[in-house]
C-alpha atoms as a PDB file:
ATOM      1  CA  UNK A   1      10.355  -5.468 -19.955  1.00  0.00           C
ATOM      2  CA  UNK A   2      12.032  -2.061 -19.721  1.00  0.00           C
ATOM      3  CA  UNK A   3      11.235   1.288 -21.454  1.00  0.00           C
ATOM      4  CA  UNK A   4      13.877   4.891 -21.842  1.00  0.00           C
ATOM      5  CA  UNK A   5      12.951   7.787 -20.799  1.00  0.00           C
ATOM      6  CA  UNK A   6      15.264  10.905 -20.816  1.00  0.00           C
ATOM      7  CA  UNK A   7      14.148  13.658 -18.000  1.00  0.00           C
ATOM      8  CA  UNK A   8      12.576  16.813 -18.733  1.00  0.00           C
ATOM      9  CA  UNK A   9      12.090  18.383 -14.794  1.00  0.00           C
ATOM     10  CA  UNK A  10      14.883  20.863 -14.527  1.00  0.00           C
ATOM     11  CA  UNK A  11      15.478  19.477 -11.116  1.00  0.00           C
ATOM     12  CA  UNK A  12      16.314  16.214 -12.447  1.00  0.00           C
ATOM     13  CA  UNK A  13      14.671  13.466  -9.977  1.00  0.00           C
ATOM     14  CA  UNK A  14      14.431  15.196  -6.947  1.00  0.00           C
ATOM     15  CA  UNK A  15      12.425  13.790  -3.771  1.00  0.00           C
ATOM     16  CA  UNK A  16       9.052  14.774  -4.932  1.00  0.00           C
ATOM     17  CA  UNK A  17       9.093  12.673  -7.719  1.00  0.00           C
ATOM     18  CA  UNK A  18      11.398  10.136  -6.376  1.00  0.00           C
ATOM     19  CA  UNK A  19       8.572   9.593  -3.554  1.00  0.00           C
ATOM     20  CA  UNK A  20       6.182   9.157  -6.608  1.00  0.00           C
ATOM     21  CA  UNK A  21       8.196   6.770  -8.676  1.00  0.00           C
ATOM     22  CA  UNK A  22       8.527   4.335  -5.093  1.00  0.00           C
ATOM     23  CA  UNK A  23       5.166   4.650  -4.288  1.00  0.00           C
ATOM     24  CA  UNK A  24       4.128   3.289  -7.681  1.00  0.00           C
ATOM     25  CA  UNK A  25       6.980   0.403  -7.804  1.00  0.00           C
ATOM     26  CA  UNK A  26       5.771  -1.063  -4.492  1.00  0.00           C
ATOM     27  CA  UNK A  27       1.910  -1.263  -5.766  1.00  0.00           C
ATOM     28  CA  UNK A  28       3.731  -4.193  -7.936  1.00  0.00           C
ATOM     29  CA  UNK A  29       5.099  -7.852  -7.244  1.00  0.00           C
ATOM     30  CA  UNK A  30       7.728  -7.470  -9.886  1.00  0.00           C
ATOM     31  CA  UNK A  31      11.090  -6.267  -9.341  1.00  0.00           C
ATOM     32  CA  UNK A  32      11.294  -2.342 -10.902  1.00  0.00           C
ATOM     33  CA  UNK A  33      15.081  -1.330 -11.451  1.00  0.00           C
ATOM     34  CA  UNK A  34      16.135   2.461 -12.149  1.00  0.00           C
ATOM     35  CA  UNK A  35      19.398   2.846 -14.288  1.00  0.00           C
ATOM     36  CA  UNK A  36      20.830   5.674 -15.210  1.00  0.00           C
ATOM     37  CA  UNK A  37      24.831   6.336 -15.282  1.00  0.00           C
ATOM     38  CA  UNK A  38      25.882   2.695 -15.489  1.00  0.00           C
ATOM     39  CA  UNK A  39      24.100   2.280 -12.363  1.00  0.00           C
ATOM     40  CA  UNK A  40      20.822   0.495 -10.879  1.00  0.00           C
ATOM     41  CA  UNK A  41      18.712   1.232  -8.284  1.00  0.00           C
ATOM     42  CA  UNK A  42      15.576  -0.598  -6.445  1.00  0.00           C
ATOM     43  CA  UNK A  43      12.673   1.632  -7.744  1.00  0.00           C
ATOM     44  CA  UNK A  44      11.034   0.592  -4.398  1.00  0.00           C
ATOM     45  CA  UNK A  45      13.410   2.251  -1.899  1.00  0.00           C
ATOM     46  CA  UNK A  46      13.896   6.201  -2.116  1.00  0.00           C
ATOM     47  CA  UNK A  47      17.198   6.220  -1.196  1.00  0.00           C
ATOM     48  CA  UNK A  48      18.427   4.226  -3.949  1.00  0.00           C
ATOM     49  CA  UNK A  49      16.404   6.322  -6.396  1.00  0.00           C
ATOM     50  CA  UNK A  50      17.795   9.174  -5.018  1.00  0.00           C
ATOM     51  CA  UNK A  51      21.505   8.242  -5.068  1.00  0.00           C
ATOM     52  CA  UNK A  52      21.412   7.607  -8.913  1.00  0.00           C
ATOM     53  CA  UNK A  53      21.704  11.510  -8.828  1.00  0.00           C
ATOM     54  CA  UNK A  54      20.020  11.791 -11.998  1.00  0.00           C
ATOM     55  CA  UNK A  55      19.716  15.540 -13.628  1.00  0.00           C
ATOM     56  CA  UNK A  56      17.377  17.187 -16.442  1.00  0.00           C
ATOM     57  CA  UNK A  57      18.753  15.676 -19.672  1.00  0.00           C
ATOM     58  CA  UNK A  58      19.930  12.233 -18.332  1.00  0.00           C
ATOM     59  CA  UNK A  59      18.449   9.020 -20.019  1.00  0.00           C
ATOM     60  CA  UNK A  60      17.236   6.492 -17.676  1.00  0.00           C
ATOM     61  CA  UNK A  61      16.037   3.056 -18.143  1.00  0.00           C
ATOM     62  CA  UNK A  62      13.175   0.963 -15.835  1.00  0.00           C
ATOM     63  CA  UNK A  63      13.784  -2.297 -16.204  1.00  0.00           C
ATOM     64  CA  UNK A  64      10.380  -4.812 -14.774  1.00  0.00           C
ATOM     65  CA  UNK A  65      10.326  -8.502 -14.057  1.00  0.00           C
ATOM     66  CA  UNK A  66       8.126 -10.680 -12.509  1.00  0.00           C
ATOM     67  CA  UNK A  67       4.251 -11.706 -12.705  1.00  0.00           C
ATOM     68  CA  UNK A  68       3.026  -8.149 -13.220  1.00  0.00           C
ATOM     69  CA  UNK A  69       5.733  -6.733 -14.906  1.00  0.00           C
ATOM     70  CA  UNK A  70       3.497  -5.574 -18.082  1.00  0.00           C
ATOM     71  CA  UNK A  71       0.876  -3.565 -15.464  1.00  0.00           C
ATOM     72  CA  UNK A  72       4.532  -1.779 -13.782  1.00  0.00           C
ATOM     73  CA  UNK A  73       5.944  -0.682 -16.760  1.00  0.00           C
ATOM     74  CA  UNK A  74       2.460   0.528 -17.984  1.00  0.00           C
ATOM     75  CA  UNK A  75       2.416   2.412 -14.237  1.00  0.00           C
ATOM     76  CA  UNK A  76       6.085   3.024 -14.227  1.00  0.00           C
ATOM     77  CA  UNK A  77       5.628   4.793 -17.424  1.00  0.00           C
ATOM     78  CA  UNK A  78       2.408   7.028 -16.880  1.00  0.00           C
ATOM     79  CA  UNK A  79       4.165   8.746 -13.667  1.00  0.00           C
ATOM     80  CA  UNK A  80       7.524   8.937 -15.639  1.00  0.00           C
ATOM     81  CA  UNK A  81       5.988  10.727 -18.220  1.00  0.00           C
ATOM     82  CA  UNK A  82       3.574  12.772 -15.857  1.00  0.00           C
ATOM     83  CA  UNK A  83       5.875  13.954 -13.386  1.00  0.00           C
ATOM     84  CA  UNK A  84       9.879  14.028 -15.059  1.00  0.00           C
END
């Protein structure tokens, strides 16, 4: 499952909501993938997150697989949408 979402915070994904976006992927047992820029990061660890290096404008994509991947894009989703 996977949904596109292109960033509105001027600050692109910066560690506020970087530490947001983790904090919701590891409530899940599914994998949660960033990509943005041709490349993917663990949505569970920050530093990945961080080093996608994505700005206000970019297009990114979470990808979700596993048992619960229908409740993490649903959660994945509400604090895209709330916080970038």
């Amino acid at each position: 499952m996977k949904f596109e979402y292109v960033i509105k915070d001027s600050l692109g994904i910066h560690a506020r909501p970087a530490g947001l976006l983790v904090a919701e992927a590891k409530k899940y047992k599914s994998s949660v993938m960033i990509e943005a820029k041709g490349k993917k990061a663990d949505a569970k660890r920050i530093f990945a997150v961080m080093s996608l290096g994505v700005k206000c404008g970019d297009a990114i994509t979470v990808l979700c697989e596993g048992e619960d991947a229908e409740a993490a894009i649903a959660g994945m989703k509400a604090v895209v949408e709330a916080n970038l």
